[in-house]
N, C-alpha and C. Protein backbone atom coordinates (compact mmCIF):
# COMPACT_ATOMS: atom_id res chain seq x y z
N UNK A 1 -54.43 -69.78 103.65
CA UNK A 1 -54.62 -68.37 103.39
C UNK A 1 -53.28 -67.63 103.44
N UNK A 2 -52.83 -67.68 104.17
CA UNK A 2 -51.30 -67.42 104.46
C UNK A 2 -49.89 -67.65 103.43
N UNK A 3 -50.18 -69.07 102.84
CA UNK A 3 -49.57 -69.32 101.51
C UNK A 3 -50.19 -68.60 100.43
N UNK A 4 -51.71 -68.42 100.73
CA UNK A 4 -51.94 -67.52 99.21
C UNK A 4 -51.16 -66.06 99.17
N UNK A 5 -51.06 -65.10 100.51
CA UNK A 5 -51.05 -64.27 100.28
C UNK A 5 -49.50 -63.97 100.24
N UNK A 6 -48.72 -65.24 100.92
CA UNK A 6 -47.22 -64.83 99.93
C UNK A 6 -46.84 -65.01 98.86
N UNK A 7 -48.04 -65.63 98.25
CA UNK A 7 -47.30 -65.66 96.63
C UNK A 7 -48.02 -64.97 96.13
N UNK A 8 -49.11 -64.24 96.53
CA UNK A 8 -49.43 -62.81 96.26
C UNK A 8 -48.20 -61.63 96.36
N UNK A 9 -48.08 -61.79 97.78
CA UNK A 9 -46.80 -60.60 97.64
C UNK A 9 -45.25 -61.06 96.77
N UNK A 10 -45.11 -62.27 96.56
CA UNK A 10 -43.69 -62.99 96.10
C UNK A 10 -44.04 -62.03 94.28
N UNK A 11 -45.78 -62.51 93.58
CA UNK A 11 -45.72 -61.99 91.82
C UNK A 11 -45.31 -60.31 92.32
N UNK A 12 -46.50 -59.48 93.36
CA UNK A 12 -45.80 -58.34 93.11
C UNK A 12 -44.45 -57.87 93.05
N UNK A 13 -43.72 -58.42 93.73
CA UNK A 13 -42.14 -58.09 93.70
C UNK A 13 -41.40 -58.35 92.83
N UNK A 14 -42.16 -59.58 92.19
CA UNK A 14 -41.45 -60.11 90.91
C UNK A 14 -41.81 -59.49 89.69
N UNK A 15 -42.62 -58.60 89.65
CA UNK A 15 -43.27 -57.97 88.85
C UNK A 15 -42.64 -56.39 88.67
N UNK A 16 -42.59 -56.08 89.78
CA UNK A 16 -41.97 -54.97 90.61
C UNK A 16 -40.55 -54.72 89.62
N UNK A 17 -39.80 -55.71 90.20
CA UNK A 17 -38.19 -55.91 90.15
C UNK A 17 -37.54 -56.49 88.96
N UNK A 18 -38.62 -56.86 87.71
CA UNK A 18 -38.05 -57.85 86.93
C UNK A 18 -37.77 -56.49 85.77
N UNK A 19 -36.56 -57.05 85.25
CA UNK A 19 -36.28 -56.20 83.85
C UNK A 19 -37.16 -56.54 82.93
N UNK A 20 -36.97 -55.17 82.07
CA UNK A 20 -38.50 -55.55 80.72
C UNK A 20 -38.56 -56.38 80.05
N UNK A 21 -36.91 -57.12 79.87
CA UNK A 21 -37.34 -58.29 79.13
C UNK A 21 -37.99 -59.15 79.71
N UNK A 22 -37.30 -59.33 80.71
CA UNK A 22 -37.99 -60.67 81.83
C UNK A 22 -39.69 -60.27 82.00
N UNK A 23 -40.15 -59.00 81.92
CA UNK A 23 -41.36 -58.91 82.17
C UNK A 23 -42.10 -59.41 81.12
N UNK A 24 -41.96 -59.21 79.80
CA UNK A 24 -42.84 -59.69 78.32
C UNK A 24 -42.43 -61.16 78.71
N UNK A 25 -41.45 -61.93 79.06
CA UNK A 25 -41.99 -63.47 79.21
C UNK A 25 -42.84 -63.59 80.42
N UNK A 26 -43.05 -62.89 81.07
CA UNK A 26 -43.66 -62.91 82.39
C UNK A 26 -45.22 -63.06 81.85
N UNK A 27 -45.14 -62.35 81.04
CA UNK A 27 -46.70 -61.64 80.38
C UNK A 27 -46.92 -62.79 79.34
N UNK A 28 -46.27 -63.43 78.94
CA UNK A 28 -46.33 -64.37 78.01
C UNK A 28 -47.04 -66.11 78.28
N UNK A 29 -46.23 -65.49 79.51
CA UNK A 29 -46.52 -67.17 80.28
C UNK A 29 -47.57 -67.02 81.25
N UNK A 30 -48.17 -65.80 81.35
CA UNK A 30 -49.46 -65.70 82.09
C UNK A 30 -50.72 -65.38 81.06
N UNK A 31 -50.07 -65.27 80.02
CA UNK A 31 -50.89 -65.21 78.79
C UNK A 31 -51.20 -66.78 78.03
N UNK A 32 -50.66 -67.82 78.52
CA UNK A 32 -50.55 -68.85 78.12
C UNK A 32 -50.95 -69.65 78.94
N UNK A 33 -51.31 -69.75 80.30
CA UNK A 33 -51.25 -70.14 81.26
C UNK A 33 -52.82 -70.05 81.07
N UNK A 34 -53.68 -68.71 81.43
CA UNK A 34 -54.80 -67.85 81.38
C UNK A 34 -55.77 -69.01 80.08
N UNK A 35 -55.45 -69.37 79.08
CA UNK A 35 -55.98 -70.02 77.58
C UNK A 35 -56.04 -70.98 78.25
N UNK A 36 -54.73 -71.89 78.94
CA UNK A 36 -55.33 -73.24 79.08
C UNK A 36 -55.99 -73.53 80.15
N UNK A 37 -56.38 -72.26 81.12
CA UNK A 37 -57.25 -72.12 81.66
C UNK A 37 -58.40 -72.19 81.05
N UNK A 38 -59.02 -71.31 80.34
CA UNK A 38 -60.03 -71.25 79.23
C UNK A 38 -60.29 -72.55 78.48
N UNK A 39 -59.43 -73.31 78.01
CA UNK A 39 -59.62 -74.28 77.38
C UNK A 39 -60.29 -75.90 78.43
N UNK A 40 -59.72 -76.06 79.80
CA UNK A 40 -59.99 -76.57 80.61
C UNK A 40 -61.82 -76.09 80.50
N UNK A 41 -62.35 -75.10 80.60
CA UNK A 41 -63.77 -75.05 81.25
C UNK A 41 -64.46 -75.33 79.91
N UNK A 42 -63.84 -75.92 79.01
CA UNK A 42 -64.82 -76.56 78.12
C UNK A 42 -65.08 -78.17 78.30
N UNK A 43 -64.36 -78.29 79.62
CA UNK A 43 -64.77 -79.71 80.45
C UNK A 43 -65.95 -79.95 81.03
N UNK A 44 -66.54 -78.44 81.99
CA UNK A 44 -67.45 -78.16 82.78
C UNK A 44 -68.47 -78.71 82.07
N UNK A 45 -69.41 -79.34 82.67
CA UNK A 45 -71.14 -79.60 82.30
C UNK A 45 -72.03 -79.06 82.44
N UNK A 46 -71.48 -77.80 83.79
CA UNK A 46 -72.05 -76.83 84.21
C UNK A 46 -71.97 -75.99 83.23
N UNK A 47 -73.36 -75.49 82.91
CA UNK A 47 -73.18 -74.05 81.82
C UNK A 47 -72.90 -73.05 82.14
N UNK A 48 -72.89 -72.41 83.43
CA UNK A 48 -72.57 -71.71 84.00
C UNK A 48 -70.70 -71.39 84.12
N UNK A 49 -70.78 -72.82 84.62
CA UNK A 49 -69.20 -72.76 84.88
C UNK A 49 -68.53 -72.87 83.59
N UNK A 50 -68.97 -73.49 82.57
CA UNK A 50 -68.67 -73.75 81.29
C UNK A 50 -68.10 -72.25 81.11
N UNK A 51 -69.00 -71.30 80.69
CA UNK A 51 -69.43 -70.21 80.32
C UNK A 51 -67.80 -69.03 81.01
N UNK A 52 -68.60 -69.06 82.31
CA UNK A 52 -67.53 -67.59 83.21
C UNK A 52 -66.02 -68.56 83.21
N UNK A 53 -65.30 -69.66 83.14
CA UNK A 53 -64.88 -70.05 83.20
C UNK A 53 -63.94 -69.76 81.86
N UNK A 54 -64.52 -70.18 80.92
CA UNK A 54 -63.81 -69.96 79.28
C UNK A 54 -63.37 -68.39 78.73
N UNK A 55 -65.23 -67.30 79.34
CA UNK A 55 -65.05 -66.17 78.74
C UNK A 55 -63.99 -65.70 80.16
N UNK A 56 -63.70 -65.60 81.53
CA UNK A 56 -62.72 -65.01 82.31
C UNK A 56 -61.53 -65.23 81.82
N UNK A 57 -61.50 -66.17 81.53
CA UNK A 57 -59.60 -66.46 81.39
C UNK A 57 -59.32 -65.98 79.76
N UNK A 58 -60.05 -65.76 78.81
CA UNK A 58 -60.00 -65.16 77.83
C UNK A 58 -59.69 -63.99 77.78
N UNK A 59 -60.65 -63.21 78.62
CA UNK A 59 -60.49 -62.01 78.81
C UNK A 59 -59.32 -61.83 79.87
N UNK A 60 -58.62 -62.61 80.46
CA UNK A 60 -57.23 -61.93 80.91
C UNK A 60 -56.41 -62.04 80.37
N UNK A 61 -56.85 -62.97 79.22
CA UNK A 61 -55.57 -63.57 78.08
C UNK A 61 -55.15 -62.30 77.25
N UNK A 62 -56.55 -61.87 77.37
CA UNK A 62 -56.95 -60.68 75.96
C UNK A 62 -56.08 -59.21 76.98
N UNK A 63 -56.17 -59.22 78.17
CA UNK A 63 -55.81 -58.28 79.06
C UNK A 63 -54.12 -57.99 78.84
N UNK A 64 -53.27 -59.08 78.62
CA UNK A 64 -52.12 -59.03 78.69
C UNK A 64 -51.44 -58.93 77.41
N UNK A 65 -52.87 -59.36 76.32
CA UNK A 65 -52.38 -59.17 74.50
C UNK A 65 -52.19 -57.46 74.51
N UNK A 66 -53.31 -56.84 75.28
CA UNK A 66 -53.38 -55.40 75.38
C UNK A 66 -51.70 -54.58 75.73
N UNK A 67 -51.58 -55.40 76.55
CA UNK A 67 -50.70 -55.17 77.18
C UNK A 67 -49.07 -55.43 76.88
N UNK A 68 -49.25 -56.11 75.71
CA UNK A 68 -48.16 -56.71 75.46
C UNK A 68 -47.93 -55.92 73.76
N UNK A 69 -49.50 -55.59 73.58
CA UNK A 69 -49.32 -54.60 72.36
C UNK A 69 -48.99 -52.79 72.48
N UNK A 70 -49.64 -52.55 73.59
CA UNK A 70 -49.16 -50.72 74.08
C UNK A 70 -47.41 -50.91 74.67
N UNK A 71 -47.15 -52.31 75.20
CA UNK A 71 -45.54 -51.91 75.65
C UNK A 71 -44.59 -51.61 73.83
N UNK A 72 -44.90 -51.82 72.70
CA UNK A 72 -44.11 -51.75 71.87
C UNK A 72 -43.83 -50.32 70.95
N UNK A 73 -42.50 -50.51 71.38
CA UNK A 73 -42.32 -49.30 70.79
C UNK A 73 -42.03 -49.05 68.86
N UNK A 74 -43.00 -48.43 68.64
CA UNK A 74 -42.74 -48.20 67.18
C UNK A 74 -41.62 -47.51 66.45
N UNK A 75 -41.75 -46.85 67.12
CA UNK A 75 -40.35 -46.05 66.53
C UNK A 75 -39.03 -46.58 66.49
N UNK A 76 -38.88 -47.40 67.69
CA UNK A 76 -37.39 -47.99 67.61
C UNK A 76 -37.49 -49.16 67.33
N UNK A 77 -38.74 -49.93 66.96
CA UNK A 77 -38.57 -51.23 67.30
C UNK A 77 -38.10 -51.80 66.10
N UNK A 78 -37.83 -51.12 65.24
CA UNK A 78 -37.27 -52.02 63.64
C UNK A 78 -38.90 -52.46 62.72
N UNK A 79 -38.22 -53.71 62.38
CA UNK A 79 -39.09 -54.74 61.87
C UNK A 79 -40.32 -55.06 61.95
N UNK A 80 -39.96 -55.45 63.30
CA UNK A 80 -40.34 -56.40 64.15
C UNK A 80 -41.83 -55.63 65.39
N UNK A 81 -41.61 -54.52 66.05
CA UNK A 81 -42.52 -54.43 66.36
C UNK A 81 -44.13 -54.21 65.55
N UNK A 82 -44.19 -53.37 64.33
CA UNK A 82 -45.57 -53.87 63.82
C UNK A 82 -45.83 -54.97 62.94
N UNK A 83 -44.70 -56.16 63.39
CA UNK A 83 -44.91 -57.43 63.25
C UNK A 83 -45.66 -58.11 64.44
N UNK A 84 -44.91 -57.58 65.49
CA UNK A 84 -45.91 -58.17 66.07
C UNK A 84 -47.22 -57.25 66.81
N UNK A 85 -47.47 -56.54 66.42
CA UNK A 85 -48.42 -55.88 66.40
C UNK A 85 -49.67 -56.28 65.83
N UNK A 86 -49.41 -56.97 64.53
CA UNK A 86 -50.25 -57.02 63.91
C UNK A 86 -50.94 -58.61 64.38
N UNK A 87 -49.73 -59.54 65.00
CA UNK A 87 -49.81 -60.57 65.01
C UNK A 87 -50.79 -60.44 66.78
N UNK A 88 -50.82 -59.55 67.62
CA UNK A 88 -51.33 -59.22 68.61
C UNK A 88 -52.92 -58.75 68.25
N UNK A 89 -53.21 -58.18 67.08
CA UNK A 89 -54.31 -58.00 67.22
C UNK A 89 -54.79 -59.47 66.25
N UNK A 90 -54.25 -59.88 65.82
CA UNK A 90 -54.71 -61.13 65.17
C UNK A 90 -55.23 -62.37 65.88
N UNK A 91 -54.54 -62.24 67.24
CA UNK A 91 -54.59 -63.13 68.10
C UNK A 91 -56.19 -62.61 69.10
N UNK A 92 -55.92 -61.45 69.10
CA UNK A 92 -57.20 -60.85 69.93
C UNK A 92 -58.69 -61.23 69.21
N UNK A 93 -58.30 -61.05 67.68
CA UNK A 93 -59.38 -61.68 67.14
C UNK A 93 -60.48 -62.84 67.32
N UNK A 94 -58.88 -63.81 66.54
CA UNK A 94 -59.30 -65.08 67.46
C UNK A 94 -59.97 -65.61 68.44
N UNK A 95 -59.06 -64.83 70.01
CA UNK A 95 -60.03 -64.92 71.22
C UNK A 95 -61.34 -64.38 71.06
N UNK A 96 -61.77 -63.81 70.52
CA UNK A 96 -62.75 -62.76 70.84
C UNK A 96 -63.92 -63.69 70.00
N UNK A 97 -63.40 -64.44 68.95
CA UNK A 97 -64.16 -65.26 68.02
C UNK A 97 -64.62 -66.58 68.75
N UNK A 98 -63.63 -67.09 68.95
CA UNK A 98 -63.44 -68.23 70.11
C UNK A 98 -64.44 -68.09 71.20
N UNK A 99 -64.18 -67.13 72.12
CA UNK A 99 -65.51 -66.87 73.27
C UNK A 99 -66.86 -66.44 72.92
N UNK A 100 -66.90 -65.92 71.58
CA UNK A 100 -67.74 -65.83 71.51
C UNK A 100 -69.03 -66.97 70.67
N UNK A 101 -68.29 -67.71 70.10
CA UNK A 101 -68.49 -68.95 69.56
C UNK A 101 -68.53 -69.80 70.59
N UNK A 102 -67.94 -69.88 72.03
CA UNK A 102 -67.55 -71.18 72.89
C UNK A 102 -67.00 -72.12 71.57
N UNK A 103 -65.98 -71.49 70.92
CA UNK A 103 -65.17 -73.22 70.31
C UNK A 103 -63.61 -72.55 70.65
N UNK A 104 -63.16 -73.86 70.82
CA UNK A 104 -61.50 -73.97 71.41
C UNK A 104 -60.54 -73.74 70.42
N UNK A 105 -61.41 -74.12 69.05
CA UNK A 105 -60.04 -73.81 68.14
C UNK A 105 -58.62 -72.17 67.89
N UNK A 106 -59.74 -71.36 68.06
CA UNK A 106 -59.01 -70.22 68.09
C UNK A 106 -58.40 -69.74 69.33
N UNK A 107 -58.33 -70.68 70.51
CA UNK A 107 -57.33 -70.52 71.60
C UNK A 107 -56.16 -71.12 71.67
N UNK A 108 -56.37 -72.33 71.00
CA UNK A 108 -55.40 -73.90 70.73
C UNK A 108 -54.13 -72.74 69.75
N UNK A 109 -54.68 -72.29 68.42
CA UNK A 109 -54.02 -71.51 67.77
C UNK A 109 -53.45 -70.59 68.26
N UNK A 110 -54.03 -69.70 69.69
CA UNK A 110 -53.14 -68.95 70.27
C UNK A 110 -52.08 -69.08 71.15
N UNK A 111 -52.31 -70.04 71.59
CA UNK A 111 -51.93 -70.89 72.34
C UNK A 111 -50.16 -70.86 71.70
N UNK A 112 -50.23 -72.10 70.72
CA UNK A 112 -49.31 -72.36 69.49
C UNK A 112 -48.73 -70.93 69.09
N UNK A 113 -49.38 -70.14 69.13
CA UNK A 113 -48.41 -68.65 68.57
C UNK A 113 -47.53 -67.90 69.91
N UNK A 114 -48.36 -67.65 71.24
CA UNK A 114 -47.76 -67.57 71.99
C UNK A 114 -46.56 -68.10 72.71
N UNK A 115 -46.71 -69.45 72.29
CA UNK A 115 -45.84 -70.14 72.94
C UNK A 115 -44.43 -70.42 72.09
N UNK A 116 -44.64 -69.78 70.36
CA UNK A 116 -43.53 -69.79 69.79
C UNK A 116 -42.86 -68.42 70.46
N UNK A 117 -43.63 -67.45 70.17
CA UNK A 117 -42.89 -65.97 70.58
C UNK A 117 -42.39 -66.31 72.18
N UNK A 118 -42.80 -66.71 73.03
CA UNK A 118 -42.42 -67.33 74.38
C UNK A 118 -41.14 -67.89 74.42
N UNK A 119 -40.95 -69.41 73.48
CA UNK A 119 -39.62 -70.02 73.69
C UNK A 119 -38.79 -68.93 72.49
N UNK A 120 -39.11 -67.99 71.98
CA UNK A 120 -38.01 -67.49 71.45
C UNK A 120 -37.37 -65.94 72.34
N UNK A 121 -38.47 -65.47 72.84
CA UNK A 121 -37.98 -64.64 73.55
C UNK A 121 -37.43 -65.19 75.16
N UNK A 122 -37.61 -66.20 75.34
CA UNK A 122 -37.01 -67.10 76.53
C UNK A 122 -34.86 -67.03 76.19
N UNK A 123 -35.13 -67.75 74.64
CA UNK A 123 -33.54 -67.96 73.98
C UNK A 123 -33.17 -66.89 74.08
N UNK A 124 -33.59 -65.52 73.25
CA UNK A 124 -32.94 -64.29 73.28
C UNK A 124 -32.79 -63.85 74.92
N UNK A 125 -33.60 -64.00 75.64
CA UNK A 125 -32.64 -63.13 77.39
C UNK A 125 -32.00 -64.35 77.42
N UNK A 126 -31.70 -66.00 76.83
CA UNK A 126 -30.87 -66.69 77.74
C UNK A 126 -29.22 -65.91 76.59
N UNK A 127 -29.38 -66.22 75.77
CA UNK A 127 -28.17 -65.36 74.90
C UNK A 127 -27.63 -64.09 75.17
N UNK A 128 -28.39 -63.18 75.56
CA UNK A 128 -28.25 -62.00 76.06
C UNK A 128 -27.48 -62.33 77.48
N UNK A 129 -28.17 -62.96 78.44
CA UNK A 129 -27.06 -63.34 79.57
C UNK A 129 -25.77 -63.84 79.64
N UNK A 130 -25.78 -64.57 78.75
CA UNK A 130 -24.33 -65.41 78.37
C UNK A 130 -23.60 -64.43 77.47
N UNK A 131 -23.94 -63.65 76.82
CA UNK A 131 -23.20 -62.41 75.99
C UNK A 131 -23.18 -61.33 76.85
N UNK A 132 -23.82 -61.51 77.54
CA UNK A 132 -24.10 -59.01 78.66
C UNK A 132 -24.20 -58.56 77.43
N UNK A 133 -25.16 -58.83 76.66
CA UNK A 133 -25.49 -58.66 74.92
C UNK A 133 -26.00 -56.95 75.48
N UNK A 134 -26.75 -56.32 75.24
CA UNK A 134 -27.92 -54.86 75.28
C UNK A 134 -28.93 -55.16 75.99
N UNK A 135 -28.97 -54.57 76.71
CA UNK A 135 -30.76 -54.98 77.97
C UNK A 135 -31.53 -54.92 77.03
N UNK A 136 -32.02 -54.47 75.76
CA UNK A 136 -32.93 -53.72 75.28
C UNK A 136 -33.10 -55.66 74.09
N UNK A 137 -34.17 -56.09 74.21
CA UNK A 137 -34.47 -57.16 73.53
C UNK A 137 -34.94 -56.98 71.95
N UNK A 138 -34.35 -57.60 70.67
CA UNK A 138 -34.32 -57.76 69.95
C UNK A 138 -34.16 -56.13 69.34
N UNK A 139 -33.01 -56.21 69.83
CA UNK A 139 -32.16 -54.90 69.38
C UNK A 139 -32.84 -53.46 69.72
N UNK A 140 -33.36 -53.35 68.97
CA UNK A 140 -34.20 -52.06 68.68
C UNK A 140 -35.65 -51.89 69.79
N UNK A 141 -35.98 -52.66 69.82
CA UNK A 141 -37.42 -53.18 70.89
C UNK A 141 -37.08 -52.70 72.08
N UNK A 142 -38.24 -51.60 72.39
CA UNK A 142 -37.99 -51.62 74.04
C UNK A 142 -39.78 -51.67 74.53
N UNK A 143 -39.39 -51.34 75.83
CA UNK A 143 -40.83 -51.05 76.37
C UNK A 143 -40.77 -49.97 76.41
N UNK A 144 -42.06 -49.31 76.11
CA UNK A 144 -42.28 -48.14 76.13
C UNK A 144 -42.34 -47.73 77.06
N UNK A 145 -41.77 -46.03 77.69
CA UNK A 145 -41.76 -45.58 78.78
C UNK A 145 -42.89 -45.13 80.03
């Protein structure tokens, strides 16, 4: 109990304290993490567990797509933010098709999309560190205030 609740207090601080870039991979990899959660309870035999198992972790998957779609800023973001905007509600789709179907395919696919935008926004803060490039990730992109 004691170990749970410091790495309870260890995410808030890290959550707390992390710059915005570091936070969208934060959100990325708990967004990715959350699916193969979901994808695991299509192991269960239990229907039950089958069930709250697939649709919970969906829906936090879907919690952080939310979340990962209101941080973008339109106005400055160039290109690129109602790129991925669009690619955020595309993905929400999916999930939403996926749980509600109980089939894995449209998580597997999110999965695969997340995890490209993941290792690329991973490269851009590692480039940015090695340059003291602009805090502000992929130029124009910020989080919204």
């Amino acid at each position: 109990m004691i170990a749970a609740n410091s790495f309870a207090s260890y995410k808030t601080v890290a959550t707390q304290t992390a710059p915005p870039g570091h936070l969208v991979l934060m959100l990325y990899d708990g967004a990715i993490r959350f699916l193969e959660r979901a994808l695991e309870g299509f192991q269960h035999a239990d229907p039950l567990e089958f069930n709250q198992t697939i649709n919970n972790n969906i829906l936090r998957a879907q919690q952080i797509l939310t979340e990962l779609n209101n941080s973008l800023d339109l106005d400055r973001g160039g290109e690129i933010a109602p790129t991925l905007r669009a690619l955020y509600h595309f993905m929400q789709r999916q999930l939403t098709l996926s749980n509600n179907q109980k089939k894995p395919e449209g998580i597997h696919d999110t999965v695969r999309r997340l995890s490209i935008l993941r290792d690329a926004w991973s490269e851009m803060l590692r480039q940015q560190s090695q340059t003291n490039g602009p805090a502000t990730p992929f130029g124009q992109l910020s989080m919204a205030s």
